[in-house]
N, C-alpha and C. Protein backbone atom coordinates (compact mmCIF):
# COMPACT_ATOMS: atom_id res chain seq x y z
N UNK A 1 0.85 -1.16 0.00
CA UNK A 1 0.00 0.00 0.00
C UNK A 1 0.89 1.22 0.00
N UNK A 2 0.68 2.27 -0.70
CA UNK A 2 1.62 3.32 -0.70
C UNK A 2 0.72 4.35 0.24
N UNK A 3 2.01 5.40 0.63
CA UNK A 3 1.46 6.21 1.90
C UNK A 3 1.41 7.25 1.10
N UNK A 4 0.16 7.94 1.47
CA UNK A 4 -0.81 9.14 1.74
C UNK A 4 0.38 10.56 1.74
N UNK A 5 1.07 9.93 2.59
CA UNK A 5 1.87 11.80 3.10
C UNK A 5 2.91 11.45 2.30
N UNK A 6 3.34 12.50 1.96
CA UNK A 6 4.49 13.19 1.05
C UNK A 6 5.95 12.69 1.82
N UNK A 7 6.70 12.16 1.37
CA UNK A 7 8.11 11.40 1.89
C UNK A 7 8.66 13.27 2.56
N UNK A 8 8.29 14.26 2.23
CA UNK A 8 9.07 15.25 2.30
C UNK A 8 8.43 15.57 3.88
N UNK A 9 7.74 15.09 4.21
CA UNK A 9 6.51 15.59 5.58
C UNK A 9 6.47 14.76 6.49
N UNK A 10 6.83 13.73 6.07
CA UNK A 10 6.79 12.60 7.31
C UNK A 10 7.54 13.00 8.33
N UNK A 11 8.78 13.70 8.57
CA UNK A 11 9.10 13.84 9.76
C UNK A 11 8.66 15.03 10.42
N UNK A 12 8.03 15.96 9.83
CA UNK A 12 7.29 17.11 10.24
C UNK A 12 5.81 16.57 11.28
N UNK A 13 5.10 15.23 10.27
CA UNK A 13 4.19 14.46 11.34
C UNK A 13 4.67 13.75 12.29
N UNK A 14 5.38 13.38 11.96
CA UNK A 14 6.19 12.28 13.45
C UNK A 14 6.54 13.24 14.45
N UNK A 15 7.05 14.50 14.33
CA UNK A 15 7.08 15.50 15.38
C UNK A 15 5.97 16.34 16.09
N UNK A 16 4.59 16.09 14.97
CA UNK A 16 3.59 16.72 15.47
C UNK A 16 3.07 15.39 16.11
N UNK A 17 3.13 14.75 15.60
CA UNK A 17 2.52 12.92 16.56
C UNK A 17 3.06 13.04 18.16
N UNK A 18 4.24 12.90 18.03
CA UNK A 18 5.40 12.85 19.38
C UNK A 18 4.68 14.35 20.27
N UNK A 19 4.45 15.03 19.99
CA UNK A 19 4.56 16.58 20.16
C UNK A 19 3.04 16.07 21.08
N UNK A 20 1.90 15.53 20.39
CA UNK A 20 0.67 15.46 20.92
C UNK A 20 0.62 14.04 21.74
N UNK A 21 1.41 13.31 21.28
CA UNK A 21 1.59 12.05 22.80
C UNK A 21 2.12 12.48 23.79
N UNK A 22 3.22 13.72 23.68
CA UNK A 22 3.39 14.55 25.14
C UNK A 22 2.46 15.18 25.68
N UNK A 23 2.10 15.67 25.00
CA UNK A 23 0.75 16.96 25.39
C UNK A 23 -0.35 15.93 26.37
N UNK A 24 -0.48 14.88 26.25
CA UNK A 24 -1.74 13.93 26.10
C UNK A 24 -0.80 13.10 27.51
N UNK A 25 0.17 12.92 27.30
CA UNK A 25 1.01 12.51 28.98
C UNK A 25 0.82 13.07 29.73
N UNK A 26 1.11 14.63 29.56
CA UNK A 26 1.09 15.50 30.74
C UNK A 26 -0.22 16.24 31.17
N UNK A 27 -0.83 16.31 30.58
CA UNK A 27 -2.52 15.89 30.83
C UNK A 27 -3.20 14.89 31.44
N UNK A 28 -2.58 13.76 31.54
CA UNK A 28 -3.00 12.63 31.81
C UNK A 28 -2.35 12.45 33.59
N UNK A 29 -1.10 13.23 33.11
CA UNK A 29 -0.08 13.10 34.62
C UNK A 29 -1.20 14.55 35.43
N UNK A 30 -1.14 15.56 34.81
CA UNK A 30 -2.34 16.04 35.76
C UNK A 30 -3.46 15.91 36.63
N UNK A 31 -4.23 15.34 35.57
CA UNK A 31 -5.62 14.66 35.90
C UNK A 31 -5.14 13.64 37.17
N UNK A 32 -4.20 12.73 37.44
CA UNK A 32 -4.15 12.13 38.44
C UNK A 32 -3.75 12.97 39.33
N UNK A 33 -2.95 13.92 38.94
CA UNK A 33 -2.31 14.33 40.60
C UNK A 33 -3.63 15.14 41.14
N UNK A 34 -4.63 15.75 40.48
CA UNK A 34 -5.35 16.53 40.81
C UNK A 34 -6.62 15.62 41.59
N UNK A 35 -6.70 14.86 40.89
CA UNK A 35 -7.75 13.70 41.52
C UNK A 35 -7.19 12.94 42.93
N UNK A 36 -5.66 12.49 42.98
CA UNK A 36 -5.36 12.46 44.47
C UNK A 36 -5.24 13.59 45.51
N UNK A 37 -5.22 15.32 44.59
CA UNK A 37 -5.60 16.12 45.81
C UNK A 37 -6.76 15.97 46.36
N UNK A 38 -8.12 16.25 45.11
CA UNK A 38 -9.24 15.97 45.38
C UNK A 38 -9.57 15.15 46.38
N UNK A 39 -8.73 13.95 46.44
CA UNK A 39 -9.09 12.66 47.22
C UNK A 39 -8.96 12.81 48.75
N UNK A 40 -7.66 13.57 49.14
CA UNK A 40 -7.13 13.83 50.33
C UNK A 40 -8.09 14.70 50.83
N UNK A 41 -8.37 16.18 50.16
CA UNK A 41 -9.32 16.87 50.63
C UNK A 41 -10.45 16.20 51.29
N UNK A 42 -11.30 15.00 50.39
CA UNK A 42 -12.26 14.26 50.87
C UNK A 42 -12.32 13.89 52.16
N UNK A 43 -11.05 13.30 52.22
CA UNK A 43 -10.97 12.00 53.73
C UNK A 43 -10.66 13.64 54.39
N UNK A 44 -10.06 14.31 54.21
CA UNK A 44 -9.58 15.39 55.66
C UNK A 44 -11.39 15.81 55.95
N UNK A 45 -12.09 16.00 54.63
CA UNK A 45 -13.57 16.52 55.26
C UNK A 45 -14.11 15.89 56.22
N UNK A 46 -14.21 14.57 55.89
CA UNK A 46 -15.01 13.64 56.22
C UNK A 46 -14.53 12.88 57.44
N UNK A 47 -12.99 13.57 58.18
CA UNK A 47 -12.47 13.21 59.04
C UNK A 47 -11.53 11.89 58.93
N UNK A 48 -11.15 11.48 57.83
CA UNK A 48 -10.52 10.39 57.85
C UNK A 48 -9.23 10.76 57.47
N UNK A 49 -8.62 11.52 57.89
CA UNK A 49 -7.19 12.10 57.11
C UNK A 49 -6.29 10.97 56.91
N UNK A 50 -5.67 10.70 56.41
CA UNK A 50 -4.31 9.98 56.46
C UNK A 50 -4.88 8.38 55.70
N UNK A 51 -6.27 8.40 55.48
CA UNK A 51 -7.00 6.86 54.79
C UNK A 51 -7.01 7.07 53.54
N UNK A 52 -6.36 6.59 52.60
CA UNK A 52 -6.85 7.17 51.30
C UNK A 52 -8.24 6.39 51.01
N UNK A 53 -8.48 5.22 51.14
CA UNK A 53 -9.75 4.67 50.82
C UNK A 53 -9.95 3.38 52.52
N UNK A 54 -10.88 4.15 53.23
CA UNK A 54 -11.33 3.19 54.17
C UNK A 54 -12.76 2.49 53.53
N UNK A 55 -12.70 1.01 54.37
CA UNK A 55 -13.98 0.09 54.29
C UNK A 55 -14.94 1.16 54.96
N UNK A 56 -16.05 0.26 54.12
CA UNK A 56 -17.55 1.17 54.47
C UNK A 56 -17.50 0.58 55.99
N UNK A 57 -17.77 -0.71 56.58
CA UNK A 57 -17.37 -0.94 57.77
C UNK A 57 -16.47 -0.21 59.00
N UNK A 58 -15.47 -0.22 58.32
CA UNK A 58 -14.75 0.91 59.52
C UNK A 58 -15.37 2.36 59.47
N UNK A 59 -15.84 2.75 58.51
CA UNK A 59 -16.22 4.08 58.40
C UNK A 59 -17.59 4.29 59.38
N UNK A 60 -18.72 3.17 59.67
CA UNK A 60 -19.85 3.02 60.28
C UNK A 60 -19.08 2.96 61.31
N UNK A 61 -17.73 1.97 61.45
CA UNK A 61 -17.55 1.82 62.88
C UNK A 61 -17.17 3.27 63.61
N UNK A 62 -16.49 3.92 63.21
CA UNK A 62 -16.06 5.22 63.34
C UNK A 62 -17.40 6.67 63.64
N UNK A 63 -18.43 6.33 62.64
CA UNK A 63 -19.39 7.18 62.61
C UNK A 63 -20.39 6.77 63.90
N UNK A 64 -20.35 5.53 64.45
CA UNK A 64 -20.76 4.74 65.66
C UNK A 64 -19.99 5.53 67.11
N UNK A 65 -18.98 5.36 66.87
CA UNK A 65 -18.11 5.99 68.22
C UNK A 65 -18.78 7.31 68.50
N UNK A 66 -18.16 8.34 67.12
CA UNK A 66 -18.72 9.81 67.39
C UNK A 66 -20.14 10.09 67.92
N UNK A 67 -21.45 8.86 67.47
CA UNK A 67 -22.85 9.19 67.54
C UNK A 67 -22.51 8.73 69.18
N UNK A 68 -21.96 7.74 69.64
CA UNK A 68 -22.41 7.38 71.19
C UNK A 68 -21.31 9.12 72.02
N UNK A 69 -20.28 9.28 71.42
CA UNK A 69 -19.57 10.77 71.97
C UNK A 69 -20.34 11.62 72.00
N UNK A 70 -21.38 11.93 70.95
CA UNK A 70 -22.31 12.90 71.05
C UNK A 70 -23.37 12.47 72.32
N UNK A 71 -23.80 11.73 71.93
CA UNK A 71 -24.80 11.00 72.78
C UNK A 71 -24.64 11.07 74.38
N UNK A 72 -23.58 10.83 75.04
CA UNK A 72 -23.02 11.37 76.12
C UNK A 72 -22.88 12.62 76.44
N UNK A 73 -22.05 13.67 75.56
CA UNK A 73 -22.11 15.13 75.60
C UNK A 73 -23.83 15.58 75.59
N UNK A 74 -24.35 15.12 74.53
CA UNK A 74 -25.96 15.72 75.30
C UNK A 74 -26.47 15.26 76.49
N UNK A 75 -26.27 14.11 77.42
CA UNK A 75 -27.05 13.68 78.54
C UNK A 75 -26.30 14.71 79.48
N UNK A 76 -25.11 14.72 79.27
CA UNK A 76 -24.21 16.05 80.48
C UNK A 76 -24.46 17.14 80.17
N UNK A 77 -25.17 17.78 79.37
CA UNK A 77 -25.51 19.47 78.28
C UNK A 77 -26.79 19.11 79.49
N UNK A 78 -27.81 17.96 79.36
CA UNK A 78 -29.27 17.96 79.73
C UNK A 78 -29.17 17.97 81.41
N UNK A 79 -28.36 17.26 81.97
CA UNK A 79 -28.16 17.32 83.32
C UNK A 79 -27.95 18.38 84.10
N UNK A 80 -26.91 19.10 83.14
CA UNK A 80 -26.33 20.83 83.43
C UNK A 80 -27.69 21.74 83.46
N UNK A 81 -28.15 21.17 82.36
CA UNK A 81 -29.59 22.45 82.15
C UNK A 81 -30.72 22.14 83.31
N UNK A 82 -30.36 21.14 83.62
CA UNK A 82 -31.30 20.74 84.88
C UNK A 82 -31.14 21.76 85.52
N UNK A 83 -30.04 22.43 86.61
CA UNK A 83 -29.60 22.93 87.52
C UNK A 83 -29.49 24.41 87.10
N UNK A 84 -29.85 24.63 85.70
CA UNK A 84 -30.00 26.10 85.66
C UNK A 84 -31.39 26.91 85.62
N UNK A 85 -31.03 27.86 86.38
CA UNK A 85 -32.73 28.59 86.25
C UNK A 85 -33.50 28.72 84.95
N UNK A 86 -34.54 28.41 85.74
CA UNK A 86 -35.80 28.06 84.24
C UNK A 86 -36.77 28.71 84.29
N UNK A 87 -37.22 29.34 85.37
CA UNK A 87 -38.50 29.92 85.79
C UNK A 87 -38.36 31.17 86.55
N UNK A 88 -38.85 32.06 86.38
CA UNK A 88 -38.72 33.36 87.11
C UNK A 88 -40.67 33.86 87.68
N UNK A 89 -40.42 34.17 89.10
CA UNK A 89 -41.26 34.73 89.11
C UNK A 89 -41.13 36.33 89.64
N UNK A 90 -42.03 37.17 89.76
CA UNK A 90 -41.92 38.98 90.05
C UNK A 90 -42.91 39.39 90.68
N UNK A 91 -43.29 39.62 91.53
CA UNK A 91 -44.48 40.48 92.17
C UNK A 91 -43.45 41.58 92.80
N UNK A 92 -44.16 43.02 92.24
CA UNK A 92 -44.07 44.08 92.66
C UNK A 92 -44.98 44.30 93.69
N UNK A 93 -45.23 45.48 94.70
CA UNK A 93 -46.01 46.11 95.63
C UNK A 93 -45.30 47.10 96.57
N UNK A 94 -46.29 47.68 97.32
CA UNK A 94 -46.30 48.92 98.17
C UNK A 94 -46.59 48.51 99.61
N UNK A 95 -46.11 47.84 100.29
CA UNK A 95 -45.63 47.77 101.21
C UNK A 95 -45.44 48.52 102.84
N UNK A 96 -45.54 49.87 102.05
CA UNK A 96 -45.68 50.70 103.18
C UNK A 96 -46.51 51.90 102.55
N UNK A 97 -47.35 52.54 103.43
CA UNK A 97 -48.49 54.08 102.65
C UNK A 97 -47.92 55.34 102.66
N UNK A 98 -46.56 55.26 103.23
CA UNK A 98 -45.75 56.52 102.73
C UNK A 98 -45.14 57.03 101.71
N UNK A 99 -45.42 55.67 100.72
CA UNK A 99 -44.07 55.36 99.79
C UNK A 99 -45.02 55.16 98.26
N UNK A 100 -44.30 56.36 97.39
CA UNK A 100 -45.50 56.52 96.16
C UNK A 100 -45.75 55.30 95.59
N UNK A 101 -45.08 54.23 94.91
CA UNK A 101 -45.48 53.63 94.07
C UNK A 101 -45.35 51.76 94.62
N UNK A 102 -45.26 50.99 93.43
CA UNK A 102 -44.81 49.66 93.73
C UNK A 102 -42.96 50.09 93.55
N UNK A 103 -42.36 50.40 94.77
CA UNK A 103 -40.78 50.15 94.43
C UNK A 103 -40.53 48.83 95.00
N UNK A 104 -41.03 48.20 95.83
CA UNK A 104 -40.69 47.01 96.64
C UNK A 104 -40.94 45.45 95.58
N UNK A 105 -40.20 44.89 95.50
CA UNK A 105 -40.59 43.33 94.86
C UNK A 105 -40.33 42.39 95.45
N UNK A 106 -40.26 41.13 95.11
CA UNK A 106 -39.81 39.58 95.00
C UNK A 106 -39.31 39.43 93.75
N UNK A 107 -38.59 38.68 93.94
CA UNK A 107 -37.92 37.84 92.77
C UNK A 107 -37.44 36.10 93.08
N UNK A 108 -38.36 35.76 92.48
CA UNK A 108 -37.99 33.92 93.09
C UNK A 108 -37.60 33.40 91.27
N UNK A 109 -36.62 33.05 91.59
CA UNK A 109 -35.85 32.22 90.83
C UNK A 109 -35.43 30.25 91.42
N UNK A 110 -36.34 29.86 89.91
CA UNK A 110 -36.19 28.15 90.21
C UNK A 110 -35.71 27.50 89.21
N UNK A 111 -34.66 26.32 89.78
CA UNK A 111 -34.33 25.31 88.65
C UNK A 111 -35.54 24.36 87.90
N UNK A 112 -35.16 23.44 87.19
CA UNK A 112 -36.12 22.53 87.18
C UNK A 112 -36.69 21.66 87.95
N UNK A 113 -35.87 21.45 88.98
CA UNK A 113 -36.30 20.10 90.39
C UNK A 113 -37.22 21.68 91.48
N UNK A 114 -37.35 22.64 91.16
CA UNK A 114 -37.94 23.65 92.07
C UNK A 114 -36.62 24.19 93.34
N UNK A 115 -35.71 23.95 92.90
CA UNK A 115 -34.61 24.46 93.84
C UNK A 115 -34.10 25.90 93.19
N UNK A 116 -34.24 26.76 94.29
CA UNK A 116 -33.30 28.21 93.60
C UNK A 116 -33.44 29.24 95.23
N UNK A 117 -34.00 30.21 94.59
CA UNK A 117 -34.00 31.56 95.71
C UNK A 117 -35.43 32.09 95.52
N UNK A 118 -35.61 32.99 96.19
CA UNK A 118 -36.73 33.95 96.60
C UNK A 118 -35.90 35.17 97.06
N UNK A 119 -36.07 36.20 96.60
CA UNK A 119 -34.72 37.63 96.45
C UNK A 119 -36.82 38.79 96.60
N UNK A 120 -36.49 38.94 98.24
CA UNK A 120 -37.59 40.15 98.83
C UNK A 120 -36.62 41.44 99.29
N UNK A 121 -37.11 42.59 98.34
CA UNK A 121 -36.65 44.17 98.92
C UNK A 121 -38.10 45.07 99.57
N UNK A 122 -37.57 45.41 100.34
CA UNK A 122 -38.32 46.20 101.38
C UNK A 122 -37.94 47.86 100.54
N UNK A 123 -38.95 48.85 100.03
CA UNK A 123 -37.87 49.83 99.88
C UNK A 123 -39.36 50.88 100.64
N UNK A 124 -38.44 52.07 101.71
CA UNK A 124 -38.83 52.55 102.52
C UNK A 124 -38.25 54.27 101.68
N UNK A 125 -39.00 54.90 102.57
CA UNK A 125 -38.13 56.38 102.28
C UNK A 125 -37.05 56.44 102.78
N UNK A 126 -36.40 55.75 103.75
CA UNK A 126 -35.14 56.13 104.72
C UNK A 126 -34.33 54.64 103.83
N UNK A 127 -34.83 53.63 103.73
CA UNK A 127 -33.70 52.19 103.09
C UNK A 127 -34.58 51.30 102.56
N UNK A 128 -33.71 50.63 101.72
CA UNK A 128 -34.07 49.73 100.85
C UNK A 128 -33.33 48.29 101.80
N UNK A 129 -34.30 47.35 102.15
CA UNK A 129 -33.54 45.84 102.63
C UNK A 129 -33.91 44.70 101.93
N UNK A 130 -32.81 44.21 101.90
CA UNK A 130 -33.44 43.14 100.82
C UNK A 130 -33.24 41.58 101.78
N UNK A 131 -33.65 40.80 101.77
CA UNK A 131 -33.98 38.83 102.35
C UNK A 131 -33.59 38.28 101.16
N UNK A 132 -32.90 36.89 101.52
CA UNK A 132 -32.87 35.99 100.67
C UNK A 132 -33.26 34.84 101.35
N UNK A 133 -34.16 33.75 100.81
CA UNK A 133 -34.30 32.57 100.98
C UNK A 133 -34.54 31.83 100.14
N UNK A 134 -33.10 30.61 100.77
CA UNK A 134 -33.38 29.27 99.81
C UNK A 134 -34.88 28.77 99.73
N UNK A 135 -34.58 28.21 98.65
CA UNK A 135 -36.02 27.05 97.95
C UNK A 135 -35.45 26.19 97.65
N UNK A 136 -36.27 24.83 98.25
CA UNK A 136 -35.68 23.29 97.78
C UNK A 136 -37.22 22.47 97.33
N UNK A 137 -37.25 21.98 96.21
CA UNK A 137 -38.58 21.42 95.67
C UNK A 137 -39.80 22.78 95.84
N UNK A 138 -39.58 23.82 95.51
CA UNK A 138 -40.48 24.54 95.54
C UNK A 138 -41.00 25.11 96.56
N UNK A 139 -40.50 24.54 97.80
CA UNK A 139 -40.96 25.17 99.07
C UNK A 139 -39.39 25.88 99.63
N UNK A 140 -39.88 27.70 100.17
CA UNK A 140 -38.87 28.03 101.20
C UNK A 140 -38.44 27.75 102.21
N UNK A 141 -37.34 27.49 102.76
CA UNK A 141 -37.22 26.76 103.85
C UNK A 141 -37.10 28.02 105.01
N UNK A 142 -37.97 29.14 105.02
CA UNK A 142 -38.76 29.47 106.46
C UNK A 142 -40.18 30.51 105.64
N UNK A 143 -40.97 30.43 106.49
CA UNK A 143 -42.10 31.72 106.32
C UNK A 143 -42.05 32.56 105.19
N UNK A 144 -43.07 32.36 104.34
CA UNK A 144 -42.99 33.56 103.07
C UNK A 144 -43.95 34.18 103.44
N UNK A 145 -44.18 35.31 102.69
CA UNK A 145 -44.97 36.20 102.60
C UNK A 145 -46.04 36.16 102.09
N UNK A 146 -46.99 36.73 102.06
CA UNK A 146 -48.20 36.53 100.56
C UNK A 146 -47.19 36.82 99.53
N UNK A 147 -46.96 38.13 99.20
CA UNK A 147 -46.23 37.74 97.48
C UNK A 147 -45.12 37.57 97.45
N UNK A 148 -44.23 37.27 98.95
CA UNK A 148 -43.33 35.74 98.42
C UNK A 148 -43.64 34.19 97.94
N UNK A 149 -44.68 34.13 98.29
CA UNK A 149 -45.68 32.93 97.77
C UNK A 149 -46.34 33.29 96.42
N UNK A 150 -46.45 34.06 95.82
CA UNK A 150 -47.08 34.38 94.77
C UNK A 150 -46.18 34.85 93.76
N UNK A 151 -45.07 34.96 94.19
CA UNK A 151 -43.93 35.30 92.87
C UNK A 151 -43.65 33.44 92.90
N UNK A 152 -43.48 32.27 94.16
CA UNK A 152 -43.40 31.27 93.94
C UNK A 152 -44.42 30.29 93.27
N UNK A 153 -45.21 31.07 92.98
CA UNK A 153 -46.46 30.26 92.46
C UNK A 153 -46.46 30.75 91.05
N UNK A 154 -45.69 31.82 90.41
CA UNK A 154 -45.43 32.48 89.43
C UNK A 154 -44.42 31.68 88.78
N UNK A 155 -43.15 31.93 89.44
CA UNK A 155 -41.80 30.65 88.84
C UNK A 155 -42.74 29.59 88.35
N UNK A 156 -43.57 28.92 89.61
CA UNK A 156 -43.61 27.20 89.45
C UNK A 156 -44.39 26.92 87.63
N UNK A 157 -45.28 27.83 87.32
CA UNK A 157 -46.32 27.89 86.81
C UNK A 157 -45.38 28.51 85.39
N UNK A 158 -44.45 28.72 85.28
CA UNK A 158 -43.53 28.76 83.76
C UNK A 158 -42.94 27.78 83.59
């Protein structure tokens, strides 16, 4: 069979041939290195740094650990929130008939089990005094007032 290209050109194609099997190498050498960055990025997302390809198995086993880590961190988040105030109650009043307005209050503050304070100010023309008494399960542990009882019936009731 006789050839097509001109005896005078053949090495002009053999250089453009060679020329585009390089081109087509180093394209090819790209595409991988870029696809093993890609790859690394993956596992660093997904927390697996240093795995280039883990079993679906270890990967559940792994995604297992973190769900029971979480799982713990919320029962100690829920325990904590137990013990923080949840309920507020406020009764203002006048207290004494010298004294223009409601300046005098309560303030009872309760956890969730009904444990906190009861915070009573007296305010007079000459001083302001303020009481504190603990609360354990919702009851003060001495004598309330009417609206120290009614700012506690306020907390309980939020």
């Amino acid at each position: 069979m006789a050839s097509v290209i001109p005896e005078s050109l053949v090495p002009t194609v053999a250089a453009a041939a060679l020329i585009c099997g390089l081109v087509g190498l180093l394209v090819a050498l790209w595409a991988v290195l870029r696809l093993r960055r890609v790859s690394r990025r993956l596992a660093a997302l997904s927390g697996l740094a240093g795995a280039a390809a883990v079993p679906d198995a270890d990967r559940v086993d792994l995604l297992a650990e973190r769900l029971a880590a979480t799982a713990q961190r919320l029962e100690a988040a829920e325990a904590n929130a137990q013990k923080a105030i949840q309920s507020i109650g406020v009764v203002r009043y006048n207290p004494f008939e010298d004294t223009g307005s409601n300046q005098s209050f309560v303030l009872a503050m309760l956890d969730a089990r009904g444990d906190g304070f009861v915070l009573s100010t007296l305010h007079s023309r000459q001083a302001t005094r303020m009481f504190l008494k603990a609360v354990s399960g919702g009851k003060a542990d001495s004598a309330v007032s009417a609206e120290e009882a009614e700012a506690l019936r306020l907390a309980a009731t939020r």
